[in-house]
Protein backbone atom coordinates (compact mmCIF):
# COMPACT_ATOMS: atom_id res chain seq x y z
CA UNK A 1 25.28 6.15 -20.92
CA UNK A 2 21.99 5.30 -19.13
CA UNK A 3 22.47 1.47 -17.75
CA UNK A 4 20.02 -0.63 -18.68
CA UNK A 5 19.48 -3.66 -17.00
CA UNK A 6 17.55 -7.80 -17.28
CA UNK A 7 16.51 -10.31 -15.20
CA UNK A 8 19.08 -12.90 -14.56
CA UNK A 9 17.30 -15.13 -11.33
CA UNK A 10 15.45 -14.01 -8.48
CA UNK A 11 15.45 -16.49 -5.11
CA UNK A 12 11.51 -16.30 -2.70
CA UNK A 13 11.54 -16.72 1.16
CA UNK A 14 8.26 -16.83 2.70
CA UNK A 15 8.44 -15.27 6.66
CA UNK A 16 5.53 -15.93 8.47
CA UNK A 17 4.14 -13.17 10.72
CA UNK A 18 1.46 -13.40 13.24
CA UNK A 19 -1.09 -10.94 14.25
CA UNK A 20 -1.81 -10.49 18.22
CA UNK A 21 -4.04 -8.76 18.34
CA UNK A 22 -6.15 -9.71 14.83
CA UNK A 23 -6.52 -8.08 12.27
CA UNK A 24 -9.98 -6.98 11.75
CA UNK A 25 -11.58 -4.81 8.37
CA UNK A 26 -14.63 -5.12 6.63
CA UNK A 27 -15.93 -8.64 6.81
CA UNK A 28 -12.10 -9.83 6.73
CA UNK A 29 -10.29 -11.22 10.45
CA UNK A 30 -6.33 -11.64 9.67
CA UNK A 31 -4.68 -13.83 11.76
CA UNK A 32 -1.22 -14.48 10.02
CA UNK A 33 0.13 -14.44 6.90
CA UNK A 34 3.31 -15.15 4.90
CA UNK A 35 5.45 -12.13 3.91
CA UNK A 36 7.41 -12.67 0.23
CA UNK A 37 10.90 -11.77 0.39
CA UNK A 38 12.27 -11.32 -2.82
CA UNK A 39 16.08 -11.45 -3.97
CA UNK A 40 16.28 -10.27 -7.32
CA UNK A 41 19.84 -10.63 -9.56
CA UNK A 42 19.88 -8.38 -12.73
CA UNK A 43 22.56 -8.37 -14.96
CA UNK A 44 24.05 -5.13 -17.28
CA UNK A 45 25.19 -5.25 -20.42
CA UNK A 46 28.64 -5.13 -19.72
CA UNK A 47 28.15 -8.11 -17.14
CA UNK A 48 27.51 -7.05 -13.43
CA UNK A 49 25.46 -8.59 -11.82
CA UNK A 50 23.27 -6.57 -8.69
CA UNK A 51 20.73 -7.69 -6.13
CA UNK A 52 17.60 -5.94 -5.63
CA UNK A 53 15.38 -7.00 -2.72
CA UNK A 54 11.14 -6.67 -2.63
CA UNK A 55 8.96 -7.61 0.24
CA UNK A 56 5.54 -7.76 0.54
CA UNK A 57 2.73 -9.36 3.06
CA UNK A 58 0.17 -11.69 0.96
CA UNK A 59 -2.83 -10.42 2.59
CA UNK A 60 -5.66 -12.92 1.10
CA UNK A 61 -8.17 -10.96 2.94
CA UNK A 62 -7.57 -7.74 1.21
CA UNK A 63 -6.69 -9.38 -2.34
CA UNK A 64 -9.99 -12.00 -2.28
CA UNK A 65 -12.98 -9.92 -2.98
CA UNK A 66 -16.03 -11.21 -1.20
CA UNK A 67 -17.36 -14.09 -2.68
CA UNK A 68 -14.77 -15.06 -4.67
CA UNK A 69 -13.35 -18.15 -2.29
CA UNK A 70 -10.85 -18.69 -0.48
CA UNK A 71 -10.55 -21.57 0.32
CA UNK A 72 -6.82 -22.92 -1.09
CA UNK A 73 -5.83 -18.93 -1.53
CA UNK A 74 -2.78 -19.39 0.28
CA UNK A 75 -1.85 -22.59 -2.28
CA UNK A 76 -2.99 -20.75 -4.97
CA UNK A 77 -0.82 -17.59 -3.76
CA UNK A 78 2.29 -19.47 -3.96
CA UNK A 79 1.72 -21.41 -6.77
CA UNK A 80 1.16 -18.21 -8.71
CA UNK A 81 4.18 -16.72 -7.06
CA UNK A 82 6.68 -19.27 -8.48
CA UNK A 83 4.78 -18.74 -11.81
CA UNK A 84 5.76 -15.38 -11.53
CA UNK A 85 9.33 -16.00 -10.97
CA UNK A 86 9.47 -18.54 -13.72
CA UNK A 87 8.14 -15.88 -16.16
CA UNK A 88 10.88 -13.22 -15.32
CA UNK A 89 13.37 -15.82 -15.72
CA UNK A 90 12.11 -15.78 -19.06
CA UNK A 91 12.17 -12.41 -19.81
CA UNK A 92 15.03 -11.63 -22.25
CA UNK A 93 14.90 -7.82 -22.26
CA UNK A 94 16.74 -4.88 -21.54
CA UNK A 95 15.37 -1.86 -19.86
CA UNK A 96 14.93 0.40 -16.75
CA UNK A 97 13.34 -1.05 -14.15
CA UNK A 98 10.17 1.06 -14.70
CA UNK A 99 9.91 0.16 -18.13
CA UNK A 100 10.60 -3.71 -17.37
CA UNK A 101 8.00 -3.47 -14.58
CA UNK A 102 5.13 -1.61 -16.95
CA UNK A 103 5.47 -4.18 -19.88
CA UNK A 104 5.68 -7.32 -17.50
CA UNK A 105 1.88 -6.21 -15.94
CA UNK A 106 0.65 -5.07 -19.26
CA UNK A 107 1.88 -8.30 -21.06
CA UNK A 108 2.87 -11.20 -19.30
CA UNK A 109 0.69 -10.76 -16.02
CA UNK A 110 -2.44 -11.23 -17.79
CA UNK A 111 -0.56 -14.15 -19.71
CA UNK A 112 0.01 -15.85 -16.58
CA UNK A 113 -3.55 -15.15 -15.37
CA UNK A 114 -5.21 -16.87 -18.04
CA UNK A 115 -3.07 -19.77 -18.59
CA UNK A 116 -2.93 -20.53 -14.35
CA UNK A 117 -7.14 -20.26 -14.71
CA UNK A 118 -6.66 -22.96 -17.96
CA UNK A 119 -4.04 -25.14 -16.04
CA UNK A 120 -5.40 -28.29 -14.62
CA UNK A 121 -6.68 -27.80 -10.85
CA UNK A 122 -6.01 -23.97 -12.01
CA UNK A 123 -7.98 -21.13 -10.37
CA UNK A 124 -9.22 -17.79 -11.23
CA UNK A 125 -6.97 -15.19 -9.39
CA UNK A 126 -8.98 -11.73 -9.05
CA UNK A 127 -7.02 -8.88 -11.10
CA UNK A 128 -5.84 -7.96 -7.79
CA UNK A 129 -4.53 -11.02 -6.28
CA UNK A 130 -2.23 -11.02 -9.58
CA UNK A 131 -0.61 -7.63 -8.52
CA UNK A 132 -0.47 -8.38 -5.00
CA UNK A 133 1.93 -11.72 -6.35
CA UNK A 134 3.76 -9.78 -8.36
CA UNK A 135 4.65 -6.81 -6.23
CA UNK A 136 7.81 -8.07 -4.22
CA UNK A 137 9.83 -9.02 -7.62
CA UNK A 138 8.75 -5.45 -8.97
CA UNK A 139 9.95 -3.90 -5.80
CA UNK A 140 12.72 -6.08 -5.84
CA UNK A 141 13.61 -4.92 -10.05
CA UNK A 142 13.50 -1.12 -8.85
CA UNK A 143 15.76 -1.59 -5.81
CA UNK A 144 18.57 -3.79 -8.27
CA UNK A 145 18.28 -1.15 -10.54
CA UNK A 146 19.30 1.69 -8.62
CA UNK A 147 22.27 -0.73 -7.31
CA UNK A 148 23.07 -0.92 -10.85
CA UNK A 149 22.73 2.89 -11.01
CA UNK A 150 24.04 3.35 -7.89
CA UNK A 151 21.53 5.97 -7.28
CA UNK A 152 18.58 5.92 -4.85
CA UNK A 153 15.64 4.59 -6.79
CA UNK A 154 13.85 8.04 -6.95
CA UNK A 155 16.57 9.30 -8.41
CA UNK A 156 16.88 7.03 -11.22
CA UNK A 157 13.23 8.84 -12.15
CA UNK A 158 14.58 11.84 -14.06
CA UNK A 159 14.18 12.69 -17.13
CA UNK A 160 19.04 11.34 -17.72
CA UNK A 161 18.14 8.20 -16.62
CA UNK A 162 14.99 7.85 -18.71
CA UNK A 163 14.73 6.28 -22.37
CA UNK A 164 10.94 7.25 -22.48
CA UNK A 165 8.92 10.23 -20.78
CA UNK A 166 5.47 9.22 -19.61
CA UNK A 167 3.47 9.68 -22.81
CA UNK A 168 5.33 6.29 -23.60
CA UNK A 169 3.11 5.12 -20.54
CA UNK A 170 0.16 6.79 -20.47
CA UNK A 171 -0.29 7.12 -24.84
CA UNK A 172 0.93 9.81 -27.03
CA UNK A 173 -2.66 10.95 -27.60
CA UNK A 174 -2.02 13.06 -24.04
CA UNK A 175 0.47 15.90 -24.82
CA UNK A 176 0.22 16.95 -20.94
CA UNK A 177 2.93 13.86 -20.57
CA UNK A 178 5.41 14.52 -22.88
CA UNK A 179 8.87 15.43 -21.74
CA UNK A 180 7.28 14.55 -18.29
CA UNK A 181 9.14 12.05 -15.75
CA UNK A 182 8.20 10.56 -12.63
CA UNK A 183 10.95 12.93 -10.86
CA UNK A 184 8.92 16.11 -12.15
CA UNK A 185 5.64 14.83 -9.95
CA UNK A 186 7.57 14.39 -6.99
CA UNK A 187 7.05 16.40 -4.12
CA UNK A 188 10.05 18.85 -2.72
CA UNK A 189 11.83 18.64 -0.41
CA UNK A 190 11.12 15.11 0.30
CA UNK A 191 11.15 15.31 4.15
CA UNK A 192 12.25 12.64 6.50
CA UNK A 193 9.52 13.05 8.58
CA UNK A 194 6.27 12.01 7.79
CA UNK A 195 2.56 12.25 9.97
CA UNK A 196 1.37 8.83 10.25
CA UNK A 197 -1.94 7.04 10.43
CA UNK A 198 -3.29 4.57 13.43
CA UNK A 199 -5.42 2.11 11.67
CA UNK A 200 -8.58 1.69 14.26
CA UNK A 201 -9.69 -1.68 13.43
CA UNK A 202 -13.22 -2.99 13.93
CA UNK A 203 -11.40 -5.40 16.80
CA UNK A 204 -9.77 -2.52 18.18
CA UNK A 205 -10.81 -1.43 21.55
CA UNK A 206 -11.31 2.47 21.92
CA UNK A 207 -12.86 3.75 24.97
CA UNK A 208 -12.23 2.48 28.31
CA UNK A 209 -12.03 3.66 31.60
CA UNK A 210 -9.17 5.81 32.75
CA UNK A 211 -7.27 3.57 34.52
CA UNK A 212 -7.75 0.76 31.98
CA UNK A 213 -6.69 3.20 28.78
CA UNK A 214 -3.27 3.78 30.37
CA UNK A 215 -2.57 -0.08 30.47
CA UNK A 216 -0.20 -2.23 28.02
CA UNK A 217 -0.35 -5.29 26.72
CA UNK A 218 3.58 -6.76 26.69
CA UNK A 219 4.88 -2.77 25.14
CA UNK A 220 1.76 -2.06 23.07
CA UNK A 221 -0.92 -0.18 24.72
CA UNK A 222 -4.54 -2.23 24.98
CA UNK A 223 -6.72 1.01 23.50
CA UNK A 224 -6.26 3.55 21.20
CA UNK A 225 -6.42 6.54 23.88
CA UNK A 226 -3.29 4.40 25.06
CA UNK A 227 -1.78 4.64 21.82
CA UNK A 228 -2.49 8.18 21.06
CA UNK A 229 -0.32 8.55 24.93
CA UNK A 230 2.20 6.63 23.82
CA UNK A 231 2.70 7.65 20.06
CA UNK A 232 1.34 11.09 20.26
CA UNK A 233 -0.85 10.05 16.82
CA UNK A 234 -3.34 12.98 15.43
CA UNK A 235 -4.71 10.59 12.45
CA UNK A 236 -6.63 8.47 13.00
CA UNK A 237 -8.30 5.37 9.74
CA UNK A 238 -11.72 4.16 11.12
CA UNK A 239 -12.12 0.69 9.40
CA UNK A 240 -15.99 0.38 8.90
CA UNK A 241 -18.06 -3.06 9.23
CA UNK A 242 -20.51 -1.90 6.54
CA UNK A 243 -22.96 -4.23 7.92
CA UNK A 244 -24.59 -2.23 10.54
CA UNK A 245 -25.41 1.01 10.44
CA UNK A 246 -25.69 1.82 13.74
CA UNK A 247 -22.62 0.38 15.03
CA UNK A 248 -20.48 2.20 12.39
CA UNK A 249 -22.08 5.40 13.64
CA UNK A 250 -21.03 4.82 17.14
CA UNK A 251 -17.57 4.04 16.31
CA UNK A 252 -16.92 7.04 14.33
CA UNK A 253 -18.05 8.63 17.36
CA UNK A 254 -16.19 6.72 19.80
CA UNK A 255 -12.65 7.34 17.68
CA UNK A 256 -13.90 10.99 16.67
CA UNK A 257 -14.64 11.96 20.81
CA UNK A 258 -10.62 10.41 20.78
CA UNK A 259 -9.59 12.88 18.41
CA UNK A 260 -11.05 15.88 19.60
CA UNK A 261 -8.94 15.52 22.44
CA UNK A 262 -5.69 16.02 19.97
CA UNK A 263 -5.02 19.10 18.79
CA UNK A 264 -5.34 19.82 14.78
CA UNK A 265 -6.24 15.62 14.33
CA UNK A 266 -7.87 14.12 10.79
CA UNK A 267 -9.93 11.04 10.55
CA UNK A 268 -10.60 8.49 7.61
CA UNK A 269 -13.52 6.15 7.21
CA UNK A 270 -12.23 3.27 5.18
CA UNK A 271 -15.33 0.53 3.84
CA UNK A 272 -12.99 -1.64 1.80
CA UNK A 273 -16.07 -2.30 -0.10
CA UNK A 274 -18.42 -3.15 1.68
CA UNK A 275 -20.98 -0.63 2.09
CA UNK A 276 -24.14 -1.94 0.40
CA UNK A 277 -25.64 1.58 -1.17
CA UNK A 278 -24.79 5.20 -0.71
CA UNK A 279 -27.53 5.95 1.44
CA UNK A 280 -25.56 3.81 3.71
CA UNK A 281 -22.92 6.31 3.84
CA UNK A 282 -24.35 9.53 3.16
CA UNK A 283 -26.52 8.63 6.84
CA UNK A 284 -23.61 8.21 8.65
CA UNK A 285 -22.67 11.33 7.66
CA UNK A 286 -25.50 13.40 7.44
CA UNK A 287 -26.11 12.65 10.81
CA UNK A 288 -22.73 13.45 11.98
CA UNK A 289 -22.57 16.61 10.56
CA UNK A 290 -26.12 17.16 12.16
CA UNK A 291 -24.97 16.00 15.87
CA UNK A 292 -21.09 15.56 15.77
CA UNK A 293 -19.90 18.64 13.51
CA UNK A 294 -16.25 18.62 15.11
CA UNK A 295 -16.11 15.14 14.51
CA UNK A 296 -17.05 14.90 11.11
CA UNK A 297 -15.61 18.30 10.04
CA UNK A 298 -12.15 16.11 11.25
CA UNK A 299 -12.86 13.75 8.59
CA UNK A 300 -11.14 13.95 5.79
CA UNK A 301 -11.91 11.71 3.34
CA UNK A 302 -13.94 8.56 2.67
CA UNK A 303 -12.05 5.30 0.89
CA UNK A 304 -13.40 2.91 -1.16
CA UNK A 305 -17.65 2.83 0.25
CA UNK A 306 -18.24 0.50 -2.27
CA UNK A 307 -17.17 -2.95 -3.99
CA UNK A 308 -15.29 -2.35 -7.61
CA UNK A 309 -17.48 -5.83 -8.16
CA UNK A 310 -20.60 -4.93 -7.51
CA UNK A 311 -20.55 -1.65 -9.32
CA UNK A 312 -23.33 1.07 -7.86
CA UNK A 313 -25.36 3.43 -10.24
CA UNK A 314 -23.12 6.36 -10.88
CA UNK A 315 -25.14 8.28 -8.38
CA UNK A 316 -24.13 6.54 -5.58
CA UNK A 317 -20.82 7.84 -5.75
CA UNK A 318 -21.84 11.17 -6.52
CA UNK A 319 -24.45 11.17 -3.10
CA UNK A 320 -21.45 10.38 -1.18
CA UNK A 321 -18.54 12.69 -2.82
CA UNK A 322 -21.66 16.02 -2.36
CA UNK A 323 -20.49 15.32 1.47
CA UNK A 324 -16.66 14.41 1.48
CA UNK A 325 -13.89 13.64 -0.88
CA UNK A 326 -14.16 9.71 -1.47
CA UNK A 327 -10.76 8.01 -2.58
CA UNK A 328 -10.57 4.60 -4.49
CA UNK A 329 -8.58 1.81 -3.19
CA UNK A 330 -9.22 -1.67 -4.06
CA UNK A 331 -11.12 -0.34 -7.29
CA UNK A 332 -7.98 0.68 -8.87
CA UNK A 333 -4.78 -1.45 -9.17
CA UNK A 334 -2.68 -0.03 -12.24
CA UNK A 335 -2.66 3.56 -13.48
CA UNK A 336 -5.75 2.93 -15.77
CA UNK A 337 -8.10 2.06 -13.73
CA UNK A 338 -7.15 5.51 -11.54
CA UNK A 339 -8.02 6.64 -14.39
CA UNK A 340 -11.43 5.38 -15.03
CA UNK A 341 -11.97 6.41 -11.05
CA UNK A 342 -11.21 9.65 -11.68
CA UNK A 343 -13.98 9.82 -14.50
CA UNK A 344 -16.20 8.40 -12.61
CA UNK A 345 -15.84 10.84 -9.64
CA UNK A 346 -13.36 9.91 -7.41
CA UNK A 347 -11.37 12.52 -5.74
CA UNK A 348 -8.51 10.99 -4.97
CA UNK A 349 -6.11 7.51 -5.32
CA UNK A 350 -5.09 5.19 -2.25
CA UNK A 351 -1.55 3.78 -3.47
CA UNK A 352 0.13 0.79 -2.21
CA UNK A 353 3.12 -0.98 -2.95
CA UNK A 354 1.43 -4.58 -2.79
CA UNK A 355 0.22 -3.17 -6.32
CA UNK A 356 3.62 -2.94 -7.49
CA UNK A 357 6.32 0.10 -7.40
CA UNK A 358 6.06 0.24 -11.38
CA UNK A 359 1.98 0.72 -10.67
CA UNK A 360 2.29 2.74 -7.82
CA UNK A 361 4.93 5.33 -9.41
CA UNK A 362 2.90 5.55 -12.49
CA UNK A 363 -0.63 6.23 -10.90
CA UNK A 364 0.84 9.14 -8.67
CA UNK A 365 1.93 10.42 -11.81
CA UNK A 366 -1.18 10.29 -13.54
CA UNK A 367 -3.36 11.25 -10.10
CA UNK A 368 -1.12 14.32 -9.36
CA UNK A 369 -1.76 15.76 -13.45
CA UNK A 370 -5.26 15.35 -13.12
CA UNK A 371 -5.87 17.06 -9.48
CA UNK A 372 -6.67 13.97 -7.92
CA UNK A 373 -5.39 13.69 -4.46
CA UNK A 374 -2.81 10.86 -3.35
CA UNK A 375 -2.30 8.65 -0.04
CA UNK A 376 -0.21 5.72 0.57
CA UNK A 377 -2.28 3.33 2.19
CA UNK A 378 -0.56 0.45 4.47
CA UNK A 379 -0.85 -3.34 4.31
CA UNK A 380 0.39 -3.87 7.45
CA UNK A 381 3.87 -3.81 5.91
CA UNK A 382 6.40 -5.18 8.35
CA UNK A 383 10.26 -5.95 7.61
CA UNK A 384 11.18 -4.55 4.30
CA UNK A 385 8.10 -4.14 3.18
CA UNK A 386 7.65 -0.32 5.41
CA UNK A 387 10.48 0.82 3.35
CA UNK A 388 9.45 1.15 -0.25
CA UNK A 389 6.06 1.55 1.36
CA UNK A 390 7.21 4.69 3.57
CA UNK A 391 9.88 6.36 0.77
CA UNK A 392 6.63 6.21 -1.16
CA UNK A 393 4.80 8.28 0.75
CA UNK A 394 7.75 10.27 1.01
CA UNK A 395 7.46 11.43 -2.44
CA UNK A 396 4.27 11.61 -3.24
CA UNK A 397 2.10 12.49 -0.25
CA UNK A 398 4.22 13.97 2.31
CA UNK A 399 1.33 16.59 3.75
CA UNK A 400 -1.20 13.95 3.93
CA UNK A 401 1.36 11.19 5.77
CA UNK A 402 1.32 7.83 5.40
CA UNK A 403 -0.38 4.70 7.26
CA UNK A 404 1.86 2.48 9.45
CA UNK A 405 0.05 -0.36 11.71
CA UNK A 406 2.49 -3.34 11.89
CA UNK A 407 3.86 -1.74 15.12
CA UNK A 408 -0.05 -2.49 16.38
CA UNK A 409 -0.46 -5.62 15.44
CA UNK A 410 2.96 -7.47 14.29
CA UNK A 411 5.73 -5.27 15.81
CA UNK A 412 7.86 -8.61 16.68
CA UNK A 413 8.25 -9.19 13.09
CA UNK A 414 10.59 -6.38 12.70
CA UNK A 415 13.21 -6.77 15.12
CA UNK A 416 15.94 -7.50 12.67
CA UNK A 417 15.02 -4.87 10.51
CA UNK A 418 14.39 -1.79 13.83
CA UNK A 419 17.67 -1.99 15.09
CA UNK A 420 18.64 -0.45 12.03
CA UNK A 421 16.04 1.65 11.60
CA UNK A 422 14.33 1.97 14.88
CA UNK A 423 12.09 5.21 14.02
CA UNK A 424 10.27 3.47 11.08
CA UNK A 425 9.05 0.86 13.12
CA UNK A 426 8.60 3.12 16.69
CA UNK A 427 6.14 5.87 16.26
CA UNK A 428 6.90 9.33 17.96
CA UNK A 429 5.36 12.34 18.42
CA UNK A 430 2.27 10.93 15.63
CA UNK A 431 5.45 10.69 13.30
CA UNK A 432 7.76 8.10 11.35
CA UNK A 433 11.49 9.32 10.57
CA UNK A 434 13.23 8.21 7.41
CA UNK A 435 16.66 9.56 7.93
CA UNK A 436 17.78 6.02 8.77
CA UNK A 437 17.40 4.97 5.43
CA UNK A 438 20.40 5.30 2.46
CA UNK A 439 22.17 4.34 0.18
CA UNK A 440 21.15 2.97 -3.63
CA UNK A 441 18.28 1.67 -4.64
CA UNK A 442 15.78 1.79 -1.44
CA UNK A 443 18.18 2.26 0.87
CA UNK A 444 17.54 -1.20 3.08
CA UNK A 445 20.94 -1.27 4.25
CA UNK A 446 20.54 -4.65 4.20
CA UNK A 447 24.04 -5.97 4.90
CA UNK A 448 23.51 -4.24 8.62
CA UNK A 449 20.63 -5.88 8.84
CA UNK A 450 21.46 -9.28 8.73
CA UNK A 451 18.08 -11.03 9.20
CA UNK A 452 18.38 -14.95 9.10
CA UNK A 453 15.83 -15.92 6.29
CA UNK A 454 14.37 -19.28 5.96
CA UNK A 455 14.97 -21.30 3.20
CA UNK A 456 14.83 -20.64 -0.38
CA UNK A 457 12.04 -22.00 -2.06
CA UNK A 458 12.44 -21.01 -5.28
């Protein structure tokens, strides 16, 4: 019999973390921010009860589009948080947890949206912001349900532990889905070694002189030539300011003259928005391909050039995509909206799990049918949060690697959590190792971990 499983409670913990050095991408500086730690109880129908446990950093920066204010975010982040725990409280129904997790974003979510925006002193979360609050008690569902399975969680994917294949999902109208599970779109073997990328924020110091580059800063190297000696990275994620044209030129130079120094290296260009037209783009990389061709033939792809709120003529996209593949990020939360990227050009998906596991799992699906190429894109996920976030990549885009940066910018955070898994939080040889983790649901071994949380808010 397949278990199904409902919310009984779930308990929040906010961890503060602190960013030395700061966080720097598009117009966006991160200094701090509150992690949510999640302890989820759900309850079968013969009466066990099992904990699940989600974790995700509430990056306002990335969640806020431009313009939108932010001003009380980090109120208005928690607020919505306990709104979201209320609501699963609520919830009286039985399920898996991807099931639970799809009809909780496609129903109540948007509930909760509206009626926090019609509250008094309410606000008007972006679509975003709404997923990003949501994600630790998703993550949190999946990992309690393959306690309650007592099966990793990508094992409780198949098609015996499913009620419904993915045409329940996606719509019947799609016969490529039926008799399709998540398990069948997972890569194999999953490997417990994955190529990871060095985010080069637009803080980030690159070149130096030789005797400078070699320096540290406490354990962390002060430049990325120091990093790529320490780590031995080969990928490299340019952040771009998208403000000036000339000074994104000369850092994709700076990182790309970096990178030709590593053997068989791969660069990204990542905009979070904020370039202003295509022309913007297609310069930078006209001209590199005119006077850098090593360094631009190393790039390869382009994420999110422009702001999913100020929507460009359908052109733009296409300008930039005649040059490299371009991959949507912030322009695509749930599995529809991948959907509407891939019609409108996009070659590919950035997946996170601050947009949920539920969302996550379900837009690889649909990414991987239609061609579209998938990468697992960090938050600067510290603690628990680089496990789901890691296993992730795992499964889905184990060639292409995955992005790790809180051992750049927050690698105190993780203490607790690296002496039981010391290779997901310590970079070697331009690679994170997995084979720490085990066990059900997302394999946190958290009883070894034995972090001392603060107190329970909620």
């Amino acid at each position: 019999m397949i278990p199904r499983v409902r919310v009984h409670d779930c308990e929040l913990y906010y961890i503060p973390v602190l960013m030395s050095p700061p966080l720097k991408f598009g117009r966006a500086t991160v200094h701090g921010l509150d992690c949510l730690r999640v302890r989820l109880t759900a309850e079968t129908k013969d009466g066990r009860l099992f904990h699940g446990w989600g974790e995700t950093p509430l990056n306002i920066g990335w969640a806020w589009p431009e313009g939108c204010g932010t001003e009380n975010a980090s109120e208005v982040i928690r607020s919505f948080c306990s709104e979201v725990a209320s609501a699963w409280r609520r919830v009286d129904e039985w399920g898996h947890a991807l099931e639970l997790g799809y009809g909780f974003l496609n129903a109540e979510l948007p509930r909760l949206r509206a009626a926090f925006r019609r509250a008094p002193g309410g606000a008007e979360l972006p679509r975003r912001a709404t997923f990003l609050c949501a994600a630790p008690f998703d993550i949190a569902l999946h990992d309690a349900y393959g306690h309650a399975t007592d099966l990793p969680i990508y094992g409780a994917y198949s098609a015996h532990m499913s009620t419904h294949d993915l045409s329940w999902y996606f719509g019947s109208a799609d016969s490529r889905f039926k008799d399709k599970y998540p398990g069948d779109y997972v890569s194999h073997p999953v490997p417990d070694r994955l190529p990871v990328w060095h985010l080069v924020g637009c803080g980030d110091t690159v070149t130096e002189t030789t005797a400078q580059s070699s320096e540290v800063v406490g354990a962390r190297p002060r430049s990325l030539r120091g990093w790529v000696e320490q780590d031995g990275l080969t990928r490299f994620k340019i952040k771009m300011c998208g403000s000036s044209l000339d000074w994104d030129y000369r850092r994709v130079l700076e990182v790309g003259t970096v990178a030709e120094d590593t053997p068989s290296s791969l660069l990204s260009l990542d905009f979070n928005g904020t370039a202003p037209d295509a022309s913007y783009v297609t310069s930078i990389l006209s001209k590199l391909s005119r006077d850098a061709p090593s360094t631009y033939d190393r790039i390869s792809y382009v994420e999110q050039p422009f702001s999913p709120e100020q929507p460009l003529p359908p052109s733009a996209l296409t300008e930039v995509s005649a040059l490299k593949p371009v991959f949507v990020d912030e322009g695509a939360t749930g599995w529809e909206e991948t959907r509407e990227a891939y019609a409108a050009g996009y070659a590919g998906v950035a997946l996170k799990t601050c947009k949920t596991q539920t969302a996550a799992i379900l837009s690889a699906c649909w990414a991987r049918e239609n061609g579209m190429q998938v990468s697992v894109q960090d938050l600067t996920n510290p603690m628990l949060a680089q496990i789901p976030h890691v296993l992730l990549a795992a499964h889905f885009s184990p060639e292409l690697g995955v992005e790790s940066n809180s051992m750049q910018f927050c690698p105190e955070a993780s203490r607790a959590e690296a002496r039981v898994h010391p290779y997901l939080y310590d970079r070697r040889d331009g690679m994170l190792c997995l084979s720490t983790i085990g066990g059900p649901g997302f394999g946190y071994r958290i009883e070894e971990i034995r972090r001392e949380l603060p107190e329970c808010v909620a």
